[in-house]
PDB file of N, CA and C in Angstrom:
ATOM      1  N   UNK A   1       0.825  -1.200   0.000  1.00  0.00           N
ATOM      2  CA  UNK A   1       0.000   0.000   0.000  1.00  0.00           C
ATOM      3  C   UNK A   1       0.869   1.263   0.000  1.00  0.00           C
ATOM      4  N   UNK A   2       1.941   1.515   0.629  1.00  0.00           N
ATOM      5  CA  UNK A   2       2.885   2.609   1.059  1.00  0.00           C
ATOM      6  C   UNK A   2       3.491   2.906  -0.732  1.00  0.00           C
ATOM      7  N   UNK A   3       3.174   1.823  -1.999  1.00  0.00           N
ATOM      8  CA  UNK A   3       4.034   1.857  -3.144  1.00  0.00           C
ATOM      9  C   UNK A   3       3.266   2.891  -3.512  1.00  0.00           C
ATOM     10  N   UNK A   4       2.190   2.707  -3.062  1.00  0.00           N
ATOM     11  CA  UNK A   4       1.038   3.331  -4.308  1.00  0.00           C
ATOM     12  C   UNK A   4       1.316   5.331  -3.604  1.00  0.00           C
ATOM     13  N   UNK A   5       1.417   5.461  -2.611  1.00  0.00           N
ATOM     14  CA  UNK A   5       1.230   6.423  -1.958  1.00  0.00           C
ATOM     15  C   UNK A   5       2.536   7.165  -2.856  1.00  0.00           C
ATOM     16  N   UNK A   6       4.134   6.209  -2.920  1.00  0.00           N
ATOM     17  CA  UNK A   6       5.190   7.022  -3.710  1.00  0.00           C
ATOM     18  C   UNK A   6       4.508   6.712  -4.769  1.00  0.00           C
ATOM     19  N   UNK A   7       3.702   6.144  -5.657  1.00  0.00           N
ATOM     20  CA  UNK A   7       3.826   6.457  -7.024  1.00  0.00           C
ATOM     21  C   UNK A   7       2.635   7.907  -7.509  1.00  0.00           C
ATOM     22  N   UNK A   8       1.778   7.868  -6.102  1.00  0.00           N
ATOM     23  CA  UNK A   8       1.040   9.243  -6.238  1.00  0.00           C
ATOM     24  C   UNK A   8       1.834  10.561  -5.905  1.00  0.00           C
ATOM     25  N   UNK A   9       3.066   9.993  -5.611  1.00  0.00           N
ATOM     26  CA  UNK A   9       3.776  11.659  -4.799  1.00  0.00           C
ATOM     27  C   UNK A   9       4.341  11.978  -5.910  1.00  0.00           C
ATOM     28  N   UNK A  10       4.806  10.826  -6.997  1.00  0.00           N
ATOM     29  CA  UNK A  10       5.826  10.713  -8.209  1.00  0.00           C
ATOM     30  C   UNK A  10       4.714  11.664  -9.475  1.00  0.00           C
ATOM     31  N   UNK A  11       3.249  11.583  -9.311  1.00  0.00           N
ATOM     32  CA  UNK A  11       2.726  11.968 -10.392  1.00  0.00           C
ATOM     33  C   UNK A  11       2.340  13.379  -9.642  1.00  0.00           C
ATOM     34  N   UNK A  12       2.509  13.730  -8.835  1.00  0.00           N
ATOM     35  CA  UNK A  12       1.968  14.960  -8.258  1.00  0.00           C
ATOM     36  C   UNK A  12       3.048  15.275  -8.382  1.00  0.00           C
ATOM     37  N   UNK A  13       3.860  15.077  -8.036  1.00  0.00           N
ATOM     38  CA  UNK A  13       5.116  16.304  -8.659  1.00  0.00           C
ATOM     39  C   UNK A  13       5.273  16.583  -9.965  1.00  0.00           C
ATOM     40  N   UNK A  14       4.750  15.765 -10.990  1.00  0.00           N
ATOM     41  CA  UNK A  14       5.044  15.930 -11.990  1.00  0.00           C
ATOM     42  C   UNK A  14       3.899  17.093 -12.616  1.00  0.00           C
ATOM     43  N   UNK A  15       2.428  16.702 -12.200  1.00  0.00           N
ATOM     44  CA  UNK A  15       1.739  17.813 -11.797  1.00  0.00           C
ATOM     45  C   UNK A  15       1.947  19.310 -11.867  1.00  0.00           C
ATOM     46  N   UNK A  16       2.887  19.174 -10.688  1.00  0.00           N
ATOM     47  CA  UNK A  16       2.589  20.692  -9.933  1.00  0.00           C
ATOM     48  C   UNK A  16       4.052  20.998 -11.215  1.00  0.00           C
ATOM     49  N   UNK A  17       4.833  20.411 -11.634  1.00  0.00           N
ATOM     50  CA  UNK A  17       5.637  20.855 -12.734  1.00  0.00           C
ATOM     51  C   UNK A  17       4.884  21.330 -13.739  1.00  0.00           C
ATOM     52  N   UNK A  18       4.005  20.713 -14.345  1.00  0.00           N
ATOM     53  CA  UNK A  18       3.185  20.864 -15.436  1.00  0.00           C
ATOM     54  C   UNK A  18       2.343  22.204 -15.510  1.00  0.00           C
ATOM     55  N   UNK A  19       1.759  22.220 -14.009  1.00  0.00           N
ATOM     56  CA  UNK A  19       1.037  23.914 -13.801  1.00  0.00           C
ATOM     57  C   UNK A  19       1.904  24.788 -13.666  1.00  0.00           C
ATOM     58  N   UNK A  20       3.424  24.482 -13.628  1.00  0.00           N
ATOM     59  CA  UNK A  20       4.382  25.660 -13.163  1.00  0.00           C
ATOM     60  C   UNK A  20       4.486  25.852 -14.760  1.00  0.00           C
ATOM     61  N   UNK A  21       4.524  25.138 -15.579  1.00  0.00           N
ATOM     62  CA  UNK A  21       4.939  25.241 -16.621  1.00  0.00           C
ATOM     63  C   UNK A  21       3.489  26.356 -17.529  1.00  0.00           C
ATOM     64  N   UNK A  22       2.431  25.847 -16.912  1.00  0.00           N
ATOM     65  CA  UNK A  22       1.517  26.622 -17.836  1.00  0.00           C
ATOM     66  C   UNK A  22       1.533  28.073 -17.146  1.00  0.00           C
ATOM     67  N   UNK A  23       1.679  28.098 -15.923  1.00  0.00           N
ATOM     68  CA  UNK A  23       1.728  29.179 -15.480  1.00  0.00           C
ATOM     69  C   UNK A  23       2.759  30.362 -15.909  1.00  0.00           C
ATOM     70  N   UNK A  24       4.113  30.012 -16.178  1.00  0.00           N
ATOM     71  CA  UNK A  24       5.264  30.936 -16.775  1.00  0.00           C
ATOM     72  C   UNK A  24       4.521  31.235 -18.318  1.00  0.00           C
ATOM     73  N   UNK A  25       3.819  30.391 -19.195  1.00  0.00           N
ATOM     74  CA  UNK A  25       3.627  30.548 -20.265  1.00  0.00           C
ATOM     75  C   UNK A  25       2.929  31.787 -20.189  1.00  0.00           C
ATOM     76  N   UNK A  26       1.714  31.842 -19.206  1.00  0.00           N
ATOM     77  CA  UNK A  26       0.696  32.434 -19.515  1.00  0.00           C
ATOM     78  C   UNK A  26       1.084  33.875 -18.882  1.00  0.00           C
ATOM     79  N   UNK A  27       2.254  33.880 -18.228  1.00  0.00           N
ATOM     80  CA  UNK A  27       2.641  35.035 -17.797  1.00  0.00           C
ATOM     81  C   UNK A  27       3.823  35.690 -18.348  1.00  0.00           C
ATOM     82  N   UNK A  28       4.531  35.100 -19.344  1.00  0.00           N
ATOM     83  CA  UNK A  28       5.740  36.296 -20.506  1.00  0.00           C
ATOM     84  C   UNK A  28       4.979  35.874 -21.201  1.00  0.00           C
ATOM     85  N   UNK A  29       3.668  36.004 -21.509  1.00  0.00           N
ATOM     86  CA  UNK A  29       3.494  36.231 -23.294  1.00  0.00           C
ATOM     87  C   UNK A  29       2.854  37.638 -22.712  1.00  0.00           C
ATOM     88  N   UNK A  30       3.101  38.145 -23.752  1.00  0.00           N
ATOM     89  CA  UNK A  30       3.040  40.040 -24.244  1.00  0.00           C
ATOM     90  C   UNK A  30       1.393  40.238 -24.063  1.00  0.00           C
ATOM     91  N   UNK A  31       0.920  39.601 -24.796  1.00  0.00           N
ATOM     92  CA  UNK A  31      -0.475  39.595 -25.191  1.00  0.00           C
ATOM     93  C   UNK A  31      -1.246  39.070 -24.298  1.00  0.00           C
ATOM     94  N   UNK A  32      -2.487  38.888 -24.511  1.00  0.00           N
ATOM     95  CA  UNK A  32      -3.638  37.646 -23.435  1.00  0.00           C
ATOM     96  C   UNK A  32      -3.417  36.816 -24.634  1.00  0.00           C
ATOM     97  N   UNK A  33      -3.401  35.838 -23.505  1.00  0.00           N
ATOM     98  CA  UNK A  33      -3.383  34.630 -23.865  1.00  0.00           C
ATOM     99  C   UNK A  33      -4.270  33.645 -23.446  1.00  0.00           C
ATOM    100  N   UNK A  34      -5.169  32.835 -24.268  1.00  0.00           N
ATOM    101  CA  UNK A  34      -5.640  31.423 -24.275  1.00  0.00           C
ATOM    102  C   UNK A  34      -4.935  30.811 -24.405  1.00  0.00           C
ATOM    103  N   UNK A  35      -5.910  29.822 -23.353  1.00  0.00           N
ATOM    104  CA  UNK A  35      -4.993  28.346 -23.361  1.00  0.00           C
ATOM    105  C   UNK A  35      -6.223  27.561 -23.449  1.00  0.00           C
ATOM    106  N   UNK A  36      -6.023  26.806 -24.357  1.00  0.00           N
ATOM    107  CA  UNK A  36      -7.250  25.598 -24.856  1.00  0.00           C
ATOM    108  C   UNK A  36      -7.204  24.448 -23.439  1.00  0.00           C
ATOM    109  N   UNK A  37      -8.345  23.830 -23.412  1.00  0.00           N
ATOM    110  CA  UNK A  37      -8.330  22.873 -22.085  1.00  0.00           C
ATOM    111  C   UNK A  37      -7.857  21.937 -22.244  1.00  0.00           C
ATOM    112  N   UNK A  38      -7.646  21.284 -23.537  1.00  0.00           N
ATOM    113  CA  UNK A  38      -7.106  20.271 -24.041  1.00  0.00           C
ATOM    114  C   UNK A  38      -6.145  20.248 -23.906  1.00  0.00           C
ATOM    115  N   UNK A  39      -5.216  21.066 -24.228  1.00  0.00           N
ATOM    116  CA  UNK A  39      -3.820  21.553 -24.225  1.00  0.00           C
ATOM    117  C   UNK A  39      -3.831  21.349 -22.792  1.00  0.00           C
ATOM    118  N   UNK A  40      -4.140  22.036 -21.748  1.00  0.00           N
ATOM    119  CA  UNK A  40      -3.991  21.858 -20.340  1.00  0.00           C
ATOM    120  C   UNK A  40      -4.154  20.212 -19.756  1.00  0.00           C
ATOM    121  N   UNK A  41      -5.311  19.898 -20.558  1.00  0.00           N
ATOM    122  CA  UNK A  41      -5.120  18.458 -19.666  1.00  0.00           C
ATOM    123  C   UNK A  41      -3.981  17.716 -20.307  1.00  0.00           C
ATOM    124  N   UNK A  42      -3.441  17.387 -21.352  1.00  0.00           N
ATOM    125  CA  UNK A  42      -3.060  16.937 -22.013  1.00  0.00           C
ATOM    126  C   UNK A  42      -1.442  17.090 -20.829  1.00  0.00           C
ATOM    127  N   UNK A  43      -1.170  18.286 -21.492  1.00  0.00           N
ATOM    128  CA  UNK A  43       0.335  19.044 -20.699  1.00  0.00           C
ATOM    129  C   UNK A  43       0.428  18.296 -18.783  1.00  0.00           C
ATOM    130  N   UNK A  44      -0.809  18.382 -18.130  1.00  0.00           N
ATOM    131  CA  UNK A  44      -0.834  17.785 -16.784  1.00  0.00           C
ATOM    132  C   UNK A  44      -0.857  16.586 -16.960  1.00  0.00           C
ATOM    133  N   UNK A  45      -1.625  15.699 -17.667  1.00  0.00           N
ATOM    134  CA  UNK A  45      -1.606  14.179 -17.699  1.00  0.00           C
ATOM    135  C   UNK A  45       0.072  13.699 -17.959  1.00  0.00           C
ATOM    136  N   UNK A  46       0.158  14.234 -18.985  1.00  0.00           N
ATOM    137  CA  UNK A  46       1.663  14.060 -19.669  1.00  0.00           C
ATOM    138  C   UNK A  46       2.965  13.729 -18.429  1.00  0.00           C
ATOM    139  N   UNK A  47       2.632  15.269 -17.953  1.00  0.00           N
ATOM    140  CA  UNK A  47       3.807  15.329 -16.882  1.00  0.00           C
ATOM    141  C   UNK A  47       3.449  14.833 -15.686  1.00  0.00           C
ATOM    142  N   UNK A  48       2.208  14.421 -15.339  1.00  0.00           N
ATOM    143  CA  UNK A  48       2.224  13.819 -13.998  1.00  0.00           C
ATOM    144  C   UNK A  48       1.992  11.948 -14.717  1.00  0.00           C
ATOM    145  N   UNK A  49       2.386  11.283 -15.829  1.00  0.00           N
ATOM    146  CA  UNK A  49       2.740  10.278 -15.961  1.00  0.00           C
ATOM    147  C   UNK A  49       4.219  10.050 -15.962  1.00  0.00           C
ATOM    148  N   UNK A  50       5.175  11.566 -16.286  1.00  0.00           N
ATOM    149  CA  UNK A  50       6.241  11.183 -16.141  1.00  0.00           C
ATOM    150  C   UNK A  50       6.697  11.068 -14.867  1.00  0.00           C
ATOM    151  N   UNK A  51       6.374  12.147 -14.504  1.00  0.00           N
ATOM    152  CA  UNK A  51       6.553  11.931 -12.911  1.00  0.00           C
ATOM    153  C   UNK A  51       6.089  10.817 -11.929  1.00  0.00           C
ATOM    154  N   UNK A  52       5.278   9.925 -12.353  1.00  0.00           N
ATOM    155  CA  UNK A  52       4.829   9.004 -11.718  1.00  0.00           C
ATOM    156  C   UNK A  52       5.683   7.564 -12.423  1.00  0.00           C
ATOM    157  N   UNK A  53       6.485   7.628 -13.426  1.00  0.00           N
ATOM    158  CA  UNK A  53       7.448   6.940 -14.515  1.00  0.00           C
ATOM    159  C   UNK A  53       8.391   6.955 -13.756  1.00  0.00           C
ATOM    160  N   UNK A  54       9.218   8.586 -12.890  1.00  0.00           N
ATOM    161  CA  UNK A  54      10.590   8.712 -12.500  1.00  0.00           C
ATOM    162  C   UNK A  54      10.581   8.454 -11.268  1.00  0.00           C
ATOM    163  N   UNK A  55       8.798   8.336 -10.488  1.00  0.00           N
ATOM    164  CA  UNK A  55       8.749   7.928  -9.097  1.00  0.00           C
ATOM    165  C   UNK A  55       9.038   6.519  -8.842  1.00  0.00           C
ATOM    166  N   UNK A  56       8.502   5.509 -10.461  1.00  0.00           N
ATOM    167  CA  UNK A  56       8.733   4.001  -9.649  1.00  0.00           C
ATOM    168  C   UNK A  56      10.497   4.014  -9.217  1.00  0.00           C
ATOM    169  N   UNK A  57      11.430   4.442  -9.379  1.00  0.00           N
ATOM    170  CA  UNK A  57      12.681   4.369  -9.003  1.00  0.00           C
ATOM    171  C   UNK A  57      13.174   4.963  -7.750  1.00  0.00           C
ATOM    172  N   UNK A  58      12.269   5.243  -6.934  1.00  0.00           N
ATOM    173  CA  UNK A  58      12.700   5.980  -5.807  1.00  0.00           C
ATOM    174  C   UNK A  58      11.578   4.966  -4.768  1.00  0.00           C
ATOM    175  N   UNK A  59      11.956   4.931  -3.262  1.00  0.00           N
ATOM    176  CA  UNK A  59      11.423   4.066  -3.181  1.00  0.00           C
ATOM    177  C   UNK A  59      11.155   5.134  -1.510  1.00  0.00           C
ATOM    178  N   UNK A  60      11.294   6.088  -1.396  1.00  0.00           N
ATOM    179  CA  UNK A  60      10.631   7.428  -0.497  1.00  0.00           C
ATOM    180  C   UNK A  60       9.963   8.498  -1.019  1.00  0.00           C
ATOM    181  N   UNK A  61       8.856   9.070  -0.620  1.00  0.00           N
ATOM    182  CA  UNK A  61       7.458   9.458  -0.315  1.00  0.00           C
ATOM    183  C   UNK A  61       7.870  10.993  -0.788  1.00  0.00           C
ATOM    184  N   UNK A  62       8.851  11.424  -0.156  1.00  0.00           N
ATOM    185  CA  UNK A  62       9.404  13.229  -0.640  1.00  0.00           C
ATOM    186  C   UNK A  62      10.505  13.131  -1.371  1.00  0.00           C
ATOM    187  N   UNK A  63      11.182  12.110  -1.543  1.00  0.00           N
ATOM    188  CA  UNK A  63      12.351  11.849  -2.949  1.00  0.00           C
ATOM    189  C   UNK A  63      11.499  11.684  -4.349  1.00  0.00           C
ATOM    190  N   UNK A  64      10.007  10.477  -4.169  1.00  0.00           N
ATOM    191  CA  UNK A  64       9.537  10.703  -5.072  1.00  0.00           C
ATOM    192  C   UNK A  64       8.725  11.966  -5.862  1.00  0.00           C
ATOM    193  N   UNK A  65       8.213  12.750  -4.838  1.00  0.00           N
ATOM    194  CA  UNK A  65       7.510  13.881  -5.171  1.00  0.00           C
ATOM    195  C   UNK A  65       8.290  14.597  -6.308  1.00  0.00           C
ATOM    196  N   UNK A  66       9.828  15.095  -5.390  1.00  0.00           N
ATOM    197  CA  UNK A  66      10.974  15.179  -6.034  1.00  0.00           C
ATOM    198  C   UNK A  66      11.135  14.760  -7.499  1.00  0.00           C
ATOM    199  N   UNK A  67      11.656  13.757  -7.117  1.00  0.00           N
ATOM    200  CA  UNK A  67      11.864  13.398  -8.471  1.00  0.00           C
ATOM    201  C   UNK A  67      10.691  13.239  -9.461  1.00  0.00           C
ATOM    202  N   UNK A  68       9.445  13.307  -9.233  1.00  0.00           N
ATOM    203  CA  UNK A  68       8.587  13.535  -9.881  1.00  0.00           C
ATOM    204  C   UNK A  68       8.566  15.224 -10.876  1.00  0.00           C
ATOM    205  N   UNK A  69       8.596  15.782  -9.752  1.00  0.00           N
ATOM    206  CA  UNK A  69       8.971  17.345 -10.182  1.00  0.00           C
ATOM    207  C   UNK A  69      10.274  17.188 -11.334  1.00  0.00           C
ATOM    208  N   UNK A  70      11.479  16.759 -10.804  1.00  0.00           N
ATOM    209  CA  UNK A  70      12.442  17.029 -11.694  1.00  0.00           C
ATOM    210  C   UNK A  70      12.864  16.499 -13.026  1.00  0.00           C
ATOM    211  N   UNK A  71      12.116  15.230 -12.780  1.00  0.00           N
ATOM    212  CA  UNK A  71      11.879  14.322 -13.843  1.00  0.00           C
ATOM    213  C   UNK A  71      11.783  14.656 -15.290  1.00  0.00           C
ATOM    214  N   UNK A  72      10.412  15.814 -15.328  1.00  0.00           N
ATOM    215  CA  UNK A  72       9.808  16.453 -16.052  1.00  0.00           C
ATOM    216  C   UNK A  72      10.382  17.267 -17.069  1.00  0.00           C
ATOM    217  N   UNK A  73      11.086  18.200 -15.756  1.00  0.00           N
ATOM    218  CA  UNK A  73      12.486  19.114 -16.162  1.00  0.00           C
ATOM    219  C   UNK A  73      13.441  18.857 -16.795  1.00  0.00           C
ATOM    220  N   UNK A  74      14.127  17.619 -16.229  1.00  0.00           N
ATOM    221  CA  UNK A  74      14.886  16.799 -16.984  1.00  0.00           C
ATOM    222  C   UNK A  74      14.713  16.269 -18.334  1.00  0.00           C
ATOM    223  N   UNK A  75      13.719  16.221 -18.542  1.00  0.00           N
ATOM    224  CA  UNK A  75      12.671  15.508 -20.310  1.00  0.00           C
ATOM    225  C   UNK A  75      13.242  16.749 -21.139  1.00  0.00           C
ATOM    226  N   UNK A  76      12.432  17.674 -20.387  1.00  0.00           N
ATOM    227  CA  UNK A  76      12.204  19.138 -20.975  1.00  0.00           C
ATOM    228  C   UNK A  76      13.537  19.587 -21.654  1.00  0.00           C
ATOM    229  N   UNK A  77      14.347  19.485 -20.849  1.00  0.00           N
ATOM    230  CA  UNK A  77      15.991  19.861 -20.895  1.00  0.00           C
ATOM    231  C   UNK A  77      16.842  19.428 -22.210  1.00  0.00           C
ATOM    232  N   UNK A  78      16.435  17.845 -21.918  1.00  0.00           N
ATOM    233  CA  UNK A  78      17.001  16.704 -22.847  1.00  0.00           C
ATOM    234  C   UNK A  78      16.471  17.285 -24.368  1.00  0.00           C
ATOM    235  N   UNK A  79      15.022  17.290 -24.298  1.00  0.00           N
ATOM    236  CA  UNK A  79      14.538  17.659 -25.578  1.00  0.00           C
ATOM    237  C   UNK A  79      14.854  19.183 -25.865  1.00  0.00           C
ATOM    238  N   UNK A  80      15.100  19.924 -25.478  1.00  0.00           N
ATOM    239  CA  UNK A  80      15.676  21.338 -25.965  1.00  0.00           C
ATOM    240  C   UNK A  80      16.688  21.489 -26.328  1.00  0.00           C
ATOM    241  N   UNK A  81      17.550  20.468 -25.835  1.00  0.00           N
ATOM    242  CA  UNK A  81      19.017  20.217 -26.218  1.00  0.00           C
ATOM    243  C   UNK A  81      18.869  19.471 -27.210  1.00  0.00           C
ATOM    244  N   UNK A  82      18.088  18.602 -27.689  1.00  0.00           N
ATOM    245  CA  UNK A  82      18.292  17.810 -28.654  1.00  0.00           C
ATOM    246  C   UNK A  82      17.875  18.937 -30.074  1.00  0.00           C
ATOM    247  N   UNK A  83      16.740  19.750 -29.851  1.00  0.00           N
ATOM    248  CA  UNK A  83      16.490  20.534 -30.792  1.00  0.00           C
ATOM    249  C   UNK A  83      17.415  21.465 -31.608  1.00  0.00           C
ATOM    250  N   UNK A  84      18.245  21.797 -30.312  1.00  0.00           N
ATOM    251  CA  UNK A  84      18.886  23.114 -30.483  1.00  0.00           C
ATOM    252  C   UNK A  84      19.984  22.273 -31.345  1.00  0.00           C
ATOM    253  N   UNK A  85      20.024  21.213 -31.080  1.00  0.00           N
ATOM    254  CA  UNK A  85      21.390  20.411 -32.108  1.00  0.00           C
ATOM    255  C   UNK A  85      21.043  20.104 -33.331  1.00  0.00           C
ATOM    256  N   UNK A  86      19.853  19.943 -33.457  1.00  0.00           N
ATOM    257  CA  UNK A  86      19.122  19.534 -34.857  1.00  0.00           C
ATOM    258  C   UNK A  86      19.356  20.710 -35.538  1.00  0.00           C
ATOM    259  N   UNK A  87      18.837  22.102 -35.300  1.00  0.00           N
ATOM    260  CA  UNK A  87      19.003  23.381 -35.735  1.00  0.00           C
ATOM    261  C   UNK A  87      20.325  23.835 -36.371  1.00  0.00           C
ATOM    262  N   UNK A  88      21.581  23.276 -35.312  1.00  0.00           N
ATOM    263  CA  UNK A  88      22.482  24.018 -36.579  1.00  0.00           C
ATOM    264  C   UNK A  88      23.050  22.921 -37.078  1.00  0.00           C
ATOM    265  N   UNK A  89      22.970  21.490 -37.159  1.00  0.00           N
ATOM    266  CA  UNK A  89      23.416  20.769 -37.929  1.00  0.00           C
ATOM    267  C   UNK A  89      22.799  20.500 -39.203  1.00  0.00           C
TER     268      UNK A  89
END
């Protein structure tokens, strides 16, 4: 029972990444901005599966939250770097 509790801390961090993420969006854009709901659930499901992905490897309750959160970041990172290499090659 205690697994299930880290694999909910693992997707809630990934979560509260996901709203941090819509939240910066919606606050440097210049303009008003919409945000479609789809797009929102989509963006939260997403990242609180990764985060609940980077939680099965942790096997504590605030490491997973953690790493739920950073998990995300880490994706995010990887794939921006991978872009930015595609671009000038």
């Amino acid at each position: 029972m205690e697994m299930i509790f880290v694999f909910l801390a693992g997707f809630l961090g990934g979560i509260i990444r996901g709203l941090i993420g819509i939240a910066k969006k919606v606050r440097s854009s210049q303009k008003k901005t919409k945000i479609r709901k789809d797009y929102i659930i989509l963006t939260l499901l997403t990242s609180g599966g990764l985060g609940l992905l980077v939680g099965l490897f942790v096997d504590d309750l605030k490491l997973a939250l953690l790493a739920g959160y950073a998990g995300t970041d880490f994706i995010e990172s990887i794939f921006k770097i991978k872009m930015r290499k595609e671009k000038w090659d």
